[in-house]
N, C-alpha and C. Protein backbone atom coordinates (compact mmCIF):
# COMPACT_ATOMS: atom_id res chain seq x y z
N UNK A 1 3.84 -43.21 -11.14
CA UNK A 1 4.58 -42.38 -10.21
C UNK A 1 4.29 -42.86 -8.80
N UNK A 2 5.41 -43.09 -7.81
CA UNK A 2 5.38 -43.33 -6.51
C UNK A 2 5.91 -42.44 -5.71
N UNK A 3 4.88 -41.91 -4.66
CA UNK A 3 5.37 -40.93 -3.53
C UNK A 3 5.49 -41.79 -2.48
N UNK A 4 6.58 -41.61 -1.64
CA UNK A 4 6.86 -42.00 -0.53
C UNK A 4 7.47 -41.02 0.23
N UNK A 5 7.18 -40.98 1.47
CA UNK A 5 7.41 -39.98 2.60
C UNK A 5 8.60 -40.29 3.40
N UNK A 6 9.93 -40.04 3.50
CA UNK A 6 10.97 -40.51 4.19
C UNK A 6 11.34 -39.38 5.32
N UNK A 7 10.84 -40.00 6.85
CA UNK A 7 10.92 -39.03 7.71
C UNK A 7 12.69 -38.99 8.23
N UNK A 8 12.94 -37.46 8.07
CA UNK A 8 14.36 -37.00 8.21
C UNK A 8 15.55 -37.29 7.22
N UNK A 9 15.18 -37.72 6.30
CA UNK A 9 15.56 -38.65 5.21
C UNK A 9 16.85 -39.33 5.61
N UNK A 10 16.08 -40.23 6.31
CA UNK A 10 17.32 -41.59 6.83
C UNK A 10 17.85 -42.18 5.62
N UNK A 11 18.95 -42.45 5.74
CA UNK A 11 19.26 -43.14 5.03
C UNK A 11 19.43 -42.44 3.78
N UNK A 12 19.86 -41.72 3.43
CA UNK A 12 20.02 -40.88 2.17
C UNK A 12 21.52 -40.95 2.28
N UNK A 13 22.37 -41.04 1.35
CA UNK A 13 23.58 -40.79 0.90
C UNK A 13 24.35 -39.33 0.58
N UNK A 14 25.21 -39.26 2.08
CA UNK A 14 25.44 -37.58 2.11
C UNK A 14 24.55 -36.29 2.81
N UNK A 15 23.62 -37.57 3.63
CA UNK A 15 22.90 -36.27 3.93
C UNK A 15 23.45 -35.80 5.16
N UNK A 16 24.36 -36.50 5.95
CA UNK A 16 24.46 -36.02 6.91
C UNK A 16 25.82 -34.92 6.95
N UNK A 17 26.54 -35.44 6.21
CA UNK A 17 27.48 -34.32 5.44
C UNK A 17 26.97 -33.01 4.93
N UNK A 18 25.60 -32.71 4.33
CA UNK A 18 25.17 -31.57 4.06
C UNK A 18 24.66 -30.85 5.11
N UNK A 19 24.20 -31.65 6.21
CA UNK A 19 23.19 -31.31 7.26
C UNK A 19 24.68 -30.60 8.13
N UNK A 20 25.97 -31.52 8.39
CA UNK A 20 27.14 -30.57 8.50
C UNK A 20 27.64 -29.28 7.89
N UNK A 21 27.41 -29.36 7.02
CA UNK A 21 27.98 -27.93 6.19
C UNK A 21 27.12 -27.16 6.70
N UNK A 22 25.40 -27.49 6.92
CA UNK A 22 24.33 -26.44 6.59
C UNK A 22 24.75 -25.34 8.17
N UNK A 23 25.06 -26.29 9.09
CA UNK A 23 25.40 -26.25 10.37
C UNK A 23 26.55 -25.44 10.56
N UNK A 24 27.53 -25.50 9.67
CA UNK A 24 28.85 -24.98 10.15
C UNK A 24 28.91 -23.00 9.58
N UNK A 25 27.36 -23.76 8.15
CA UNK A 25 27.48 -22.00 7.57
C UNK A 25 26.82 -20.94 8.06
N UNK A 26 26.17 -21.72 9.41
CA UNK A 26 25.05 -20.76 10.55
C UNK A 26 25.79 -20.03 11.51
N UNK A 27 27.16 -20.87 11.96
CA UNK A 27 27.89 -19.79 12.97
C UNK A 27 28.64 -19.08 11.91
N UNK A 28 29.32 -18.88 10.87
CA UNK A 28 29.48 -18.19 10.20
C UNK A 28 28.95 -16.36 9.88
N UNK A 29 29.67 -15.66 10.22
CA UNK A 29 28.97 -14.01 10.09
C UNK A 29 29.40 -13.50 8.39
N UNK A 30 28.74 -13.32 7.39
CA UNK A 30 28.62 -13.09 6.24
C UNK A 30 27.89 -11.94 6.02
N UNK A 31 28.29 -11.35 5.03
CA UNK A 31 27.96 -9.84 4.44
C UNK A 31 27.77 -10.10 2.93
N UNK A 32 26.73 -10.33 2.43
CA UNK A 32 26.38 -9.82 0.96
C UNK A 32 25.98 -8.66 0.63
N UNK A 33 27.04 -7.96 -0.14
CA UNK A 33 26.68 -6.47 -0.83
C UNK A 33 25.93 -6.79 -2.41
N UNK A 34 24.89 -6.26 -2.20
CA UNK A 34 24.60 -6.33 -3.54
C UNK A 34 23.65 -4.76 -4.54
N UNK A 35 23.76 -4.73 -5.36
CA UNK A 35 23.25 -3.35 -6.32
C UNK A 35 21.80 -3.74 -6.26
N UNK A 36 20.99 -2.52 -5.90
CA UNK A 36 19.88 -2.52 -6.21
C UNK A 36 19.56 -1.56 -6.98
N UNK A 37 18.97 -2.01 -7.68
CA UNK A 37 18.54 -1.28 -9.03
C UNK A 37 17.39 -0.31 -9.01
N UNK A 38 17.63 0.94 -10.18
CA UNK A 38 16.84 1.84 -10.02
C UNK A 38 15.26 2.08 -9.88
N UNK A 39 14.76 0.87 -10.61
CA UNK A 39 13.46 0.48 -10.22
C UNK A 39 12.87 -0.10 -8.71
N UNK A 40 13.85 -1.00 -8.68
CA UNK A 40 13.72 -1.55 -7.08
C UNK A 40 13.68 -0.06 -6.24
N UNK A 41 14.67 0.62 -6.19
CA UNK A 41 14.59 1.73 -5.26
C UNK A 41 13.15 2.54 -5.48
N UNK A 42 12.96 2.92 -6.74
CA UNK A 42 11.72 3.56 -6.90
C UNK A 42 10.78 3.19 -6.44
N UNK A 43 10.59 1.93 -6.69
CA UNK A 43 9.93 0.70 -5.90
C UNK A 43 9.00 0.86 -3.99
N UNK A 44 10.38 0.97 -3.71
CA UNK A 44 10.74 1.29 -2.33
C UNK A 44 10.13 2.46 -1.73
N UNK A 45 10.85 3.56 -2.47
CA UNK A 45 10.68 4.66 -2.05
C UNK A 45 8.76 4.65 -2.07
N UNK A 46 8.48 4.65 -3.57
CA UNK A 46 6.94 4.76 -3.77
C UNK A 46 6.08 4.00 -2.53
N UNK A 47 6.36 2.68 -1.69
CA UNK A 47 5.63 1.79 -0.99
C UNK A 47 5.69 2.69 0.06
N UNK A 48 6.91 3.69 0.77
CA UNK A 48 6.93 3.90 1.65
C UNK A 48 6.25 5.14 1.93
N UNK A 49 6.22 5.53 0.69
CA UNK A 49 5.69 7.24 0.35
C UNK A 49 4.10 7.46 1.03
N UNK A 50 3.66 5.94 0.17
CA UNK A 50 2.21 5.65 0.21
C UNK A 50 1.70 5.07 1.58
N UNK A 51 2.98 4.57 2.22
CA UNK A 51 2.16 3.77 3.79
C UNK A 51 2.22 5.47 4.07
N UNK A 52 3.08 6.05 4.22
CA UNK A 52 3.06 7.36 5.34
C UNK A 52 2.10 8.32 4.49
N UNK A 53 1.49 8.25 3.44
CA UNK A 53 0.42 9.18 3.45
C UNK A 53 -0.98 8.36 3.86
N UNK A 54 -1.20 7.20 3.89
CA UNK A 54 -1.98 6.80 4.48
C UNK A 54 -1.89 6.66 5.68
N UNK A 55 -0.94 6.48 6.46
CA UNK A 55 -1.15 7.20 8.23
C UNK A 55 -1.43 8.71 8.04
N UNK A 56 -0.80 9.35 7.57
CA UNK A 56 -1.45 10.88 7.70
C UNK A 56 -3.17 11.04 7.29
N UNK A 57 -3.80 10.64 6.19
CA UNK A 57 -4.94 10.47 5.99
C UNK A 57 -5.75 10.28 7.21
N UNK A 58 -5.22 8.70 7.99
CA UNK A 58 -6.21 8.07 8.87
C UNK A 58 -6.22 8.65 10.19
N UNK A 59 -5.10 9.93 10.71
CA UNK A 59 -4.61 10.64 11.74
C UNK A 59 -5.41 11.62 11.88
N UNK A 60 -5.87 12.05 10.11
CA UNK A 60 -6.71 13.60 10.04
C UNK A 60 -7.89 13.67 10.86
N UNK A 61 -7.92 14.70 11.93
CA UNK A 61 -9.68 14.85 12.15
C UNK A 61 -10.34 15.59 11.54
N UNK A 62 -10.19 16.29 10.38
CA UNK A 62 -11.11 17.08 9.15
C UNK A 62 -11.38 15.59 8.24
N UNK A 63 -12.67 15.91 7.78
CA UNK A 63 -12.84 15.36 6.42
C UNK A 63 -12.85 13.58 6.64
N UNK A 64 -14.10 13.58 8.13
CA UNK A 64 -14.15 12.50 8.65
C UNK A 64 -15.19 11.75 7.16
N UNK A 65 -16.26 12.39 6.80
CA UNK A 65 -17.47 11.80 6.30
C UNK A 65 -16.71 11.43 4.65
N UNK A 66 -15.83 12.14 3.97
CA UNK A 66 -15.07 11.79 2.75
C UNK A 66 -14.52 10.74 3.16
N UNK A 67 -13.54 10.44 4.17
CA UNK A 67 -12.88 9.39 4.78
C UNK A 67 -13.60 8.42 4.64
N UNK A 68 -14.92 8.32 4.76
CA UNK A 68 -15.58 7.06 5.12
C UNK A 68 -16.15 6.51 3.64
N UNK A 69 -15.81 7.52 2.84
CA UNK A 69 -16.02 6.97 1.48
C UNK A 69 -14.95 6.82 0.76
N UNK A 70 -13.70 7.12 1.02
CA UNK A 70 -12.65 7.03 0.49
C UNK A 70 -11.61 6.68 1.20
N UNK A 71 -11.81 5.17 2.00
CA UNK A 71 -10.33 4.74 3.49
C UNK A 71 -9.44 4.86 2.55
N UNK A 72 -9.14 4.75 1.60
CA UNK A 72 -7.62 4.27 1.26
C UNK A 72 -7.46 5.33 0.27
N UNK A 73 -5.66 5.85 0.68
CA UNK A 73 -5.34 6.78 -0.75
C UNK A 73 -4.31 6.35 -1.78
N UNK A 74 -4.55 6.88 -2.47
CA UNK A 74 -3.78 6.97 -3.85
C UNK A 74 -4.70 6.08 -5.06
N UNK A 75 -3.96 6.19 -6.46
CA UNK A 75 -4.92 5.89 -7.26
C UNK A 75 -5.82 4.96 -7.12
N UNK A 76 -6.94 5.05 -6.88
CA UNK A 76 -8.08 3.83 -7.22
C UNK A 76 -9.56 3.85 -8.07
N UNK A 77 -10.16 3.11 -8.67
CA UNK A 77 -11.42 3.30 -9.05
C UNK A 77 -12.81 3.34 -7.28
N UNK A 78 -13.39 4.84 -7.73
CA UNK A 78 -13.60 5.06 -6.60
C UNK A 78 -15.29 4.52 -6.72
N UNK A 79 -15.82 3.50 -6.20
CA UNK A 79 -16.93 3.22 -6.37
C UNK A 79 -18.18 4.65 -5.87
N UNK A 80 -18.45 4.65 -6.98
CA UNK A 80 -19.66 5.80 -6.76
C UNK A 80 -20.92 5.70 -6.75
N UNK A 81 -20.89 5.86 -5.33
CA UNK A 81 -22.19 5.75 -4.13
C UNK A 81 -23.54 6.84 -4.52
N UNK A 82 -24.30 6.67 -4.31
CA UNK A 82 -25.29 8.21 -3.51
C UNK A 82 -24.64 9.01 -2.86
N UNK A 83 -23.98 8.45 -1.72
CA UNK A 83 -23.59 9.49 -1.05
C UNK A 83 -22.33 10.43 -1.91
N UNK A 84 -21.55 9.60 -2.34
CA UNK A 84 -20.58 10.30 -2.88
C UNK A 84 -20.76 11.61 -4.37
N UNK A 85 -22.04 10.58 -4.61
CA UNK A 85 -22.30 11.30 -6.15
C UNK A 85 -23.17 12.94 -5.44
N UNK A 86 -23.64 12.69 -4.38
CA UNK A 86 -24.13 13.84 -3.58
C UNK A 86 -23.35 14.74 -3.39
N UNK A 87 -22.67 14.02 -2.65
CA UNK A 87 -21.27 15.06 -2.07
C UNK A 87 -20.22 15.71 -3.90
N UNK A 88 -20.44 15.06 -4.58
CA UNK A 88 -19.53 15.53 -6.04
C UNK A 88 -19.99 16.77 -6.23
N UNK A 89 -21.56 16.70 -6.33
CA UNK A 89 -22.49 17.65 -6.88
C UNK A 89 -22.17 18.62 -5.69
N UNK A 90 -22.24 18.59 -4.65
CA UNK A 90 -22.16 20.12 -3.52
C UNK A 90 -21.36 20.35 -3.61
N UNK A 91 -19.89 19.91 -3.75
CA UNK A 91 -18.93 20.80 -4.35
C UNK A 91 -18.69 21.16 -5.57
N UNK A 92 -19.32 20.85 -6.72
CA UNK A 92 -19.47 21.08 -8.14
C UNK A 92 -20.16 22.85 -7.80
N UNK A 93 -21.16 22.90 -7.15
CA UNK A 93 -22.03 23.43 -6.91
C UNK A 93 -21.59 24.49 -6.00
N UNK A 94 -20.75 24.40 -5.42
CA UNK A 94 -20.49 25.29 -4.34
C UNK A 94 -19.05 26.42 -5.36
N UNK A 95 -18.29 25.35 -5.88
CA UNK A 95 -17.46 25.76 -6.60
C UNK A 95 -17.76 26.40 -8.20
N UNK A 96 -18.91 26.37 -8.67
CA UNK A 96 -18.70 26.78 -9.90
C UNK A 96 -20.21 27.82 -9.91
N UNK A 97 -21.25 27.86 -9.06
CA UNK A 97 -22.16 28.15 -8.85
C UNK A 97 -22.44 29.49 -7.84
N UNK A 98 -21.36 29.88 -7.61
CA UNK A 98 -21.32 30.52 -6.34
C UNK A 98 -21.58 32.10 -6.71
N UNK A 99 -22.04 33.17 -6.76
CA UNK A 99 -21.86 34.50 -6.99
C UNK A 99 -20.49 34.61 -7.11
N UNK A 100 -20.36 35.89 -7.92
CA UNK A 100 -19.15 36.92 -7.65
C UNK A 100 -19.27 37.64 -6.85
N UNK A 101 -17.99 38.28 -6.51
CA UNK A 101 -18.13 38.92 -5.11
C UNK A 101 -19.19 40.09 -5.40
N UNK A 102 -19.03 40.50 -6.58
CA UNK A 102 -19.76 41.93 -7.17
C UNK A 102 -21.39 41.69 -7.50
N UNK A 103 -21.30 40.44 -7.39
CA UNK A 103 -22.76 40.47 -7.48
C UNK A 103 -23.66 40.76 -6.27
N UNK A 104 -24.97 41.59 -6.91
CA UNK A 104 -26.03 42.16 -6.23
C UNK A 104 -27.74 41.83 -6.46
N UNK A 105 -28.13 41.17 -5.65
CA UNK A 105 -29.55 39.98 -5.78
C UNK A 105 -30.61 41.81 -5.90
N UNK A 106 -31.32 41.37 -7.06
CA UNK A 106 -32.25 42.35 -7.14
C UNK A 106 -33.30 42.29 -6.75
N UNK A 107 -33.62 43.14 -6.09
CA UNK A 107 -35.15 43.31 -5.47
C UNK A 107 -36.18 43.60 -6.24
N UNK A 108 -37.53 42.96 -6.45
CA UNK A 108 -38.52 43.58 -7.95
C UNK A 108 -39.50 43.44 -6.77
């Protein structure tokens, strides 16, 4: 096999005829309509769904210290830290651990 490098490709047969056409189809104003399909749109819609809840996320000033363990949203495997496995447990804890309202701490 031989590579050779032909700068502007001189000397080629027809090229300057194509290099005309390529030229004449640039001032040309053209409109392709074409179907996009239901996946593509879903597609779409979903990419855009997800940039704008991640600007809303990164806008929030609540829920700075979660943020810093979780920059990015939507589904991911969430690497679990200390800190995070900390933070699981205080709300495990806060939420399932908590008195009823009716409850009354006894004095002995």
């Amino acid at each position: 096999m031989k590579v050779e490098w032909i700068p502007a490709h001189c000397g080629i047969q027809g090229n300057e005829k194509a290099d005309g056409e390529a030229k004449l189809g640039l001032d040309r104003e053209q409109t392709i309509q074409t179907r996009i399909g239901k996946t593509e749109i879903k597609s779409i819609i979903n990419k855009k769904m997800k940039e704008e809840w991640q600007n809303m996320w990164d806008r929030e000033t609540k829920g700075n210290f979660f943020r810093k363990l979780v920059p990015k949203v939507g589904p991911s495997k969430i690497k679990f830290t200390r800190q995070l496995e900390s933070l699981y447990c205080l709300v495990a804890a806060k939420r399932h651990y908590r008195p009823s309202p009716g409850f009354r701490a006894l004095d002995y």
